[in-house]
N, C-alpha and C. Protein backbone atom coordinates (compact mmCIF):
# COMPACT_ATOMS: atom_id res chain seq x y z
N UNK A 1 -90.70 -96.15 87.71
CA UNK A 1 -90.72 -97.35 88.51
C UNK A 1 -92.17 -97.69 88.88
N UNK A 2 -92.44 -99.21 88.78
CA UNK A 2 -93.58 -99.30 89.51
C UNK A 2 -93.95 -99.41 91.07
N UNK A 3 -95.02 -98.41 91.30
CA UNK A 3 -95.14 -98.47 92.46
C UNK A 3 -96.27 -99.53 93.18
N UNK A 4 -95.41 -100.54 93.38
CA UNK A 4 -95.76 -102.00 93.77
C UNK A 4 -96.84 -101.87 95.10
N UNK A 5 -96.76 -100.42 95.81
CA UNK A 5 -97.44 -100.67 97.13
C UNK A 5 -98.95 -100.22 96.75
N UNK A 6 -99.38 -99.35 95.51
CA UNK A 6 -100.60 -99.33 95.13
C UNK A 6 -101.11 -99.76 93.93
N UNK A 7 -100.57 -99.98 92.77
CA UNK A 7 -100.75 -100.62 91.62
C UNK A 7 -99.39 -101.49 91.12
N UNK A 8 -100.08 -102.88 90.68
CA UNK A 8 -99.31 -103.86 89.15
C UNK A 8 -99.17 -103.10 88.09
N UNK A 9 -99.69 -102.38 87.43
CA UNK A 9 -99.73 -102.12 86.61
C UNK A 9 -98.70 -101.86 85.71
N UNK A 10 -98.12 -101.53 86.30
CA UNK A 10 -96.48 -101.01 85.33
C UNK A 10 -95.12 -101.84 85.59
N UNK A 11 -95.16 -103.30 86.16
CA UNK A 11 -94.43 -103.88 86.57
C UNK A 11 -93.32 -104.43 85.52
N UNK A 12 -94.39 -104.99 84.13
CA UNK A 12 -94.20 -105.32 83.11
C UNK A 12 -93.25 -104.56 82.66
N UNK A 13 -93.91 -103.20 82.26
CA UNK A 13 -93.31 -101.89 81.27
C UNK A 13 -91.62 -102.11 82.19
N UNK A 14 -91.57 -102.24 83.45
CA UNK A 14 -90.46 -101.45 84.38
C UNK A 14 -89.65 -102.63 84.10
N UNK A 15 -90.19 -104.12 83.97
CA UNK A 15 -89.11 -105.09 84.14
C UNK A 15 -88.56 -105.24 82.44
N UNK A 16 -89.28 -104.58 81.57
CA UNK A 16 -88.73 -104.98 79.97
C UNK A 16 -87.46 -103.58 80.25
N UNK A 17 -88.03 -102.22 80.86
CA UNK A 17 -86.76 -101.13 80.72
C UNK A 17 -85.64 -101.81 81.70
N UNK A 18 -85.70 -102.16 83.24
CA UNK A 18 -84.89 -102.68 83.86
C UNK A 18 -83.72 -103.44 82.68
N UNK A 19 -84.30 -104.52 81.73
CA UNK A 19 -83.91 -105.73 81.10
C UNK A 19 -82.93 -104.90 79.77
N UNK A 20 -83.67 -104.12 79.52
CA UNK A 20 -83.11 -103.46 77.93
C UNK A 20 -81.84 -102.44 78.38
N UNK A 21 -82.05 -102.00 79.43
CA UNK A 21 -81.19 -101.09 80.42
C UNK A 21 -81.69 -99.54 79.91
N UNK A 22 -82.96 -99.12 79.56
CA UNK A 22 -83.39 -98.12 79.17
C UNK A 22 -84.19 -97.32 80.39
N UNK A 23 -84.02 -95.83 79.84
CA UNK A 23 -84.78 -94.98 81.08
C UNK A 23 -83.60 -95.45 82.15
N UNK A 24 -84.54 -94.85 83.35
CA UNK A 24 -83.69 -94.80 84.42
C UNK A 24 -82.45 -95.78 84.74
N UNK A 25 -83.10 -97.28 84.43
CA UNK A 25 -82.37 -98.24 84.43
C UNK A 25 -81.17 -98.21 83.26
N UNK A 26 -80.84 -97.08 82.39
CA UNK A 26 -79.94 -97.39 81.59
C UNK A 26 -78.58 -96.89 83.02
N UNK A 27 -78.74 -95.91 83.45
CA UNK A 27 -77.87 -95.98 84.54
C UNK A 27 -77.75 -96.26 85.98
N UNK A 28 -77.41 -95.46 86.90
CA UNK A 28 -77.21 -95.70 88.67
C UNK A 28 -78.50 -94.98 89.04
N UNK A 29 -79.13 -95.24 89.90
CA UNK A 29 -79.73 -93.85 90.71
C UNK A 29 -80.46 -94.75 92.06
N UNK A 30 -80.76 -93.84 93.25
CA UNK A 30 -81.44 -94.57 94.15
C UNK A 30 -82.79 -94.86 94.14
N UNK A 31 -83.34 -95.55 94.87
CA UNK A 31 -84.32 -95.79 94.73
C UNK A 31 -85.31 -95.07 95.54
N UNK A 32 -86.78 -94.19 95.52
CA UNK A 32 -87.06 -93.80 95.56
C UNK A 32 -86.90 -92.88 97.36
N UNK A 33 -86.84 -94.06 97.96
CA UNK A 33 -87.42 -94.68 99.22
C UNK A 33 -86.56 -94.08 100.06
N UNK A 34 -85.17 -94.77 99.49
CA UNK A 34 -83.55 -94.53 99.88
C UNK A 34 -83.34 -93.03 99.79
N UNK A 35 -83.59 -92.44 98.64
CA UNK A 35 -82.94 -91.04 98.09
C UNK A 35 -83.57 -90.32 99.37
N UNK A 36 -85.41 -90.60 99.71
CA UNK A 36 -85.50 -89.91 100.41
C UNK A 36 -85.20 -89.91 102.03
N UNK A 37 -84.93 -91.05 102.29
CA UNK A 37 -83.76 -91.01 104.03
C UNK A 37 -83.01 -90.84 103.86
N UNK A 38 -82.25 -90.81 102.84
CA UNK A 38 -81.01 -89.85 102.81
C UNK A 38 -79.77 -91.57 102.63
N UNK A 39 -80.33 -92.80 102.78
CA UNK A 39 -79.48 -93.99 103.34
C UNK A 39 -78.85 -93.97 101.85
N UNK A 40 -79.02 -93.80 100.53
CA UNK A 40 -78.39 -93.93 99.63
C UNK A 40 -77.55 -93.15 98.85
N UNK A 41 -77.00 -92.06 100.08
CA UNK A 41 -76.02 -90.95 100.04
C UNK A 41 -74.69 -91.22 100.04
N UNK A 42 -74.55 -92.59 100.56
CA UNK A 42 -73.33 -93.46 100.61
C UNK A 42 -72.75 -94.12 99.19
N UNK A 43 -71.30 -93.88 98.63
CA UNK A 43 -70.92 -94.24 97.89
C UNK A 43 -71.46 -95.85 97.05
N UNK A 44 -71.86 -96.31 96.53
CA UNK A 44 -72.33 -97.65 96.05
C UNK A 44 -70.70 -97.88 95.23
N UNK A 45 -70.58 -99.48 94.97
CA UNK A 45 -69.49 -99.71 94.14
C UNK A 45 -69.02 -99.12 92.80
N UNK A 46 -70.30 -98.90 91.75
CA UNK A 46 -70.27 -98.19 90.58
C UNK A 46 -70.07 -96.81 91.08
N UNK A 47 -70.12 -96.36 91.96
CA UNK A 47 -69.68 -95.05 92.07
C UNK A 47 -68.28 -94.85 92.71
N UNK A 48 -67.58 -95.75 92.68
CA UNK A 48 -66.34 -95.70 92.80
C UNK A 48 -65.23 -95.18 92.87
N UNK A 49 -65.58 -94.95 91.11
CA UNK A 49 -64.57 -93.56 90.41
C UNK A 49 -64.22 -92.16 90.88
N UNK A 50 -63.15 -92.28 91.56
CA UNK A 50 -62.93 -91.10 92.13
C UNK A 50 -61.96 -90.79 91.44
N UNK A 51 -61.21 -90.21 90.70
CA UNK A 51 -59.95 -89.74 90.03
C UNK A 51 -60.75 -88.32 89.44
N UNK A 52 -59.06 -87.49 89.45
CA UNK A 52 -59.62 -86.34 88.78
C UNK A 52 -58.67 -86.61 87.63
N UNK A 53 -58.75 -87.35 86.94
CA UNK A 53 -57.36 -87.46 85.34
C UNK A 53 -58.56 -86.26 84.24
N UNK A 54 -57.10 -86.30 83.80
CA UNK A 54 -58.02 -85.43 81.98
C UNK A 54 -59.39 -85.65 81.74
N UNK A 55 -59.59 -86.81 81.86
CA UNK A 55 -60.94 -87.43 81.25
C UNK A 55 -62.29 -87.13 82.19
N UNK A 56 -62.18 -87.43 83.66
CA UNK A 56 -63.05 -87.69 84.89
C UNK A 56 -62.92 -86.05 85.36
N UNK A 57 -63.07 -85.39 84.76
CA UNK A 57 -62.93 -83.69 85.40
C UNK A 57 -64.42 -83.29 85.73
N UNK A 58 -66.14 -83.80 85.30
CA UNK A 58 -66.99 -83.40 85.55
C UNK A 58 -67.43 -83.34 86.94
N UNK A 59 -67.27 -82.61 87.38
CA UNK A 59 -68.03 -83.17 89.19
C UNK A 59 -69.39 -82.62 89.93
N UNK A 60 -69.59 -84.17 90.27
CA UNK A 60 -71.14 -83.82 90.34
C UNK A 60 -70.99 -84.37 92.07
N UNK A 61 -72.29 -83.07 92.58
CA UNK A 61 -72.43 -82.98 94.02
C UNK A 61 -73.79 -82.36 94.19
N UNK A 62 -73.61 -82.91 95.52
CA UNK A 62 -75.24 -82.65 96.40
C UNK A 62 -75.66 -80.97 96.21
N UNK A 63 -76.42 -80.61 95.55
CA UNK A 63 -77.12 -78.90 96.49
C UNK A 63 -77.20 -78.92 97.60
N UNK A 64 -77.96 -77.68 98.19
CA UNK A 64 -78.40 -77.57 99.46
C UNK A 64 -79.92 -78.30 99.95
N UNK A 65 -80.64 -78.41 98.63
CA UNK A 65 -81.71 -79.11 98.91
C UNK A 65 -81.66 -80.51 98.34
N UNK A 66 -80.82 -81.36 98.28
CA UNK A 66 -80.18 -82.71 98.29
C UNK A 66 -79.79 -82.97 96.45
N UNK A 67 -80.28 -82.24 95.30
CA UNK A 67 -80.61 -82.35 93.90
C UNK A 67 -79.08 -82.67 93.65
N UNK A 68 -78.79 -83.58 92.65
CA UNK A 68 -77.85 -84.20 92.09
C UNK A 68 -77.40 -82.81 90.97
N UNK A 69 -76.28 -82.69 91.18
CA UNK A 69 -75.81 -81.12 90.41
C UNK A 69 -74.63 -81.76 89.51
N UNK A 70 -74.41 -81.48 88.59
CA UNK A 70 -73.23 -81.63 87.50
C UNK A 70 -72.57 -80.63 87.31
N UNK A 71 -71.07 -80.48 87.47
CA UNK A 71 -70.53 -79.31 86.80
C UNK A 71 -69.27 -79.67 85.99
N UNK A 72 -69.28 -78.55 84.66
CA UNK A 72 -68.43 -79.16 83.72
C UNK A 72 -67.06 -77.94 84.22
N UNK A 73 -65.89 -78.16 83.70
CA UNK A 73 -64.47 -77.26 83.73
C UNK A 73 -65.16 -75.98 83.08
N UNK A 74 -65.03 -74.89 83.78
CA UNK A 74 -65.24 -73.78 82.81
C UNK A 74 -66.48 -72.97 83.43
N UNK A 75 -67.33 -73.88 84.24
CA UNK A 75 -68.71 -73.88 84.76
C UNK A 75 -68.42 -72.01 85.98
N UNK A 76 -69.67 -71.71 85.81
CA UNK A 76 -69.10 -70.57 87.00
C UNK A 76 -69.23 -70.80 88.43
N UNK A 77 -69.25 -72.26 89.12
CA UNK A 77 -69.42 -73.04 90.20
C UNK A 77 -68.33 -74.05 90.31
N UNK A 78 -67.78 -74.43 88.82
CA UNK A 78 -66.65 -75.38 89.42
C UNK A 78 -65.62 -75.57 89.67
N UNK A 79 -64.82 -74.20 90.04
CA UNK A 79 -63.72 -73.92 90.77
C UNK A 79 -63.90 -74.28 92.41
N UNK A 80 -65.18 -73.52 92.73
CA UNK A 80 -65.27 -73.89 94.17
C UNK A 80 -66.07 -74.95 94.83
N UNK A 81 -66.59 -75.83 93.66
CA UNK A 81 -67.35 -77.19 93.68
C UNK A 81 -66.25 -77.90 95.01
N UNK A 82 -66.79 -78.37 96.21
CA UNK A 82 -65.71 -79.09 96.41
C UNK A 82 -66.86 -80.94 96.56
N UNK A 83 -65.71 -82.33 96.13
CA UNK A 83 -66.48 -83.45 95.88
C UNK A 83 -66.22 -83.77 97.13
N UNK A 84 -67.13 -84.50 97.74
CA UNK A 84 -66.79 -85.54 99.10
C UNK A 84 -67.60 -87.05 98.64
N UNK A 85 -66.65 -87.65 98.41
CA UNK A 85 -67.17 -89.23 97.78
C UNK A 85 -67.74 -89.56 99.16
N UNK A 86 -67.51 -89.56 100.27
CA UNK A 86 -68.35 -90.08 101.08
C UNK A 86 -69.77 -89.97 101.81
N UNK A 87 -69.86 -88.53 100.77
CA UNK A 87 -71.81 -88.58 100.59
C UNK A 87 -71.94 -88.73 99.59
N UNK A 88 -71.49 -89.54 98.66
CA UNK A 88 -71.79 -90.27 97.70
C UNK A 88 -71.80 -89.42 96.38
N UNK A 89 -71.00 -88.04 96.56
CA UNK A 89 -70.22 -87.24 95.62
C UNK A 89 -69.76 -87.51 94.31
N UNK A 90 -69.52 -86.93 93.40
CA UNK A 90 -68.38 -88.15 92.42
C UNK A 90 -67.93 -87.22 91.03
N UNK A 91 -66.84 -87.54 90.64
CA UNK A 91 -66.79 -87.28 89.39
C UNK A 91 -67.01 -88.08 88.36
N UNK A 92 -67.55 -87.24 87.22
CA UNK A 92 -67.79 -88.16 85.99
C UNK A 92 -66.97 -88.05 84.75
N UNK A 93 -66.48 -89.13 83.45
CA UNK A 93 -65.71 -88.84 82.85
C UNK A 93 -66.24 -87.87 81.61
N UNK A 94 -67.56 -88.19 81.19
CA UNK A 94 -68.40 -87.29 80.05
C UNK A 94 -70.05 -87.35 81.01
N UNK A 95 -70.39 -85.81 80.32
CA UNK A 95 -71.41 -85.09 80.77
C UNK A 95 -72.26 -86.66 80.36
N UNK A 96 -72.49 -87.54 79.51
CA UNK A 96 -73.87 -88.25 79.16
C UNK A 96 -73.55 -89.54 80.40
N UNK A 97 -72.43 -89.61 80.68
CA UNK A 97 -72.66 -90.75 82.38
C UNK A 97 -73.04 -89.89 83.29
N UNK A 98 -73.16 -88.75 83.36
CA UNK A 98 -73.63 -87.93 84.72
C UNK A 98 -75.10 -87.81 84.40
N UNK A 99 -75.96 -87.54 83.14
CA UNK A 99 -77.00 -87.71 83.33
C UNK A 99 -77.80 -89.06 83.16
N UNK A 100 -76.55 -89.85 82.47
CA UNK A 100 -77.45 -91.53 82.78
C UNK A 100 -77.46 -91.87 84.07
N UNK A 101 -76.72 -91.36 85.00
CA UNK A 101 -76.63 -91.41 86.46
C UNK A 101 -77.74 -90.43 87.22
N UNK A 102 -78.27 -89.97 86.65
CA UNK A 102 -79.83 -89.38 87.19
C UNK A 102 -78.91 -87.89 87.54
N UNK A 103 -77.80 -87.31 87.44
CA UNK A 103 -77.41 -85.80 87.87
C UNK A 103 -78.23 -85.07 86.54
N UNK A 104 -78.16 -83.86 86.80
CA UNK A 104 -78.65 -82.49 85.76
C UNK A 104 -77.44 -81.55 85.89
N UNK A 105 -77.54 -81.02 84.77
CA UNK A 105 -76.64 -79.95 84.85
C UNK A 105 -76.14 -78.49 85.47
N UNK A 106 -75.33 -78.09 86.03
CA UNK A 106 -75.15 -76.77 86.43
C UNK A 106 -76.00 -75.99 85.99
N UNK A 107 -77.05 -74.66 86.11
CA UNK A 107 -77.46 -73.49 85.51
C UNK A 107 -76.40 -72.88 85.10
N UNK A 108 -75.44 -72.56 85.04
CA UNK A 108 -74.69 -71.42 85.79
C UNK A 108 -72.83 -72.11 85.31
C-alpha cells in the first residue's frame, strides 16, 4: 500500500493492483491503521460466511498476538480451534481464500 502520509510514490503501482485485483487487493484484509486498533476485528460483510458444510471446514482465527492463523481438518490445533465470528473469526471454504484473505497457515 502506499503510504500517502510520507510519499506519492507508489500510488500509481497500488491503484493499477487495487484495479487488476492483484497482491493484497486480490482479496479482504484490513487496513493497516485499523488492524492495528484492533477496530477491524469486527466481522465486515465479505466475511460473512459462517457455515461449517463439507466445503467451509478451514478455520481461521486470531493467535494470542493478534496474527491471522488458518487451520485445515486434520491440523494438530483444529479440534480445539474454537471460531468466534464476532472478532471477526471465520471459516474458509479452500486453503487459497484464506490466504487471499491475508491468513497463513497453521505450523502445526
Amino acid at each position: 500500500m502506499a503510504y500517502r502520509q510520507f510519499s506519492t510514490d507508489y500510488i500509481g503501482q497500488e491503484r493499477y493492483a487495487r484495479t487488476a485485483h492483484k497482491g493484497i487487493w486480490a482479496g479482504t484484509f484490513a487496513q493497516p491503521a485499523e488492524w492495528r486498533s484492533g477496530s477491524d476485528r469486527k466481522p465486515r460483510p465479505d466475511q460473512a460466511k459462517d457455515t461449517t458444510s463439507d466445503q467451509c471446514r478451514i478455520k481461521g482465527n486470531f493467535s494470542s498476538t493478534g496474527e491471522r492463523i488458518y487451520h485445515v481438518p486434520g491440523g494438530q490445533f483444529y479440534e480445539r480451534t474454537q471460531i468466534n465470528p464476532a472478532n471477526g473469526e471465520r471459516y474458509f471454504c479452500t486453503e487459497d481464500d484464506a490466504r487471499a484473505a491475508g491468513w497463513r497457515p497453521s505450523r502445526r
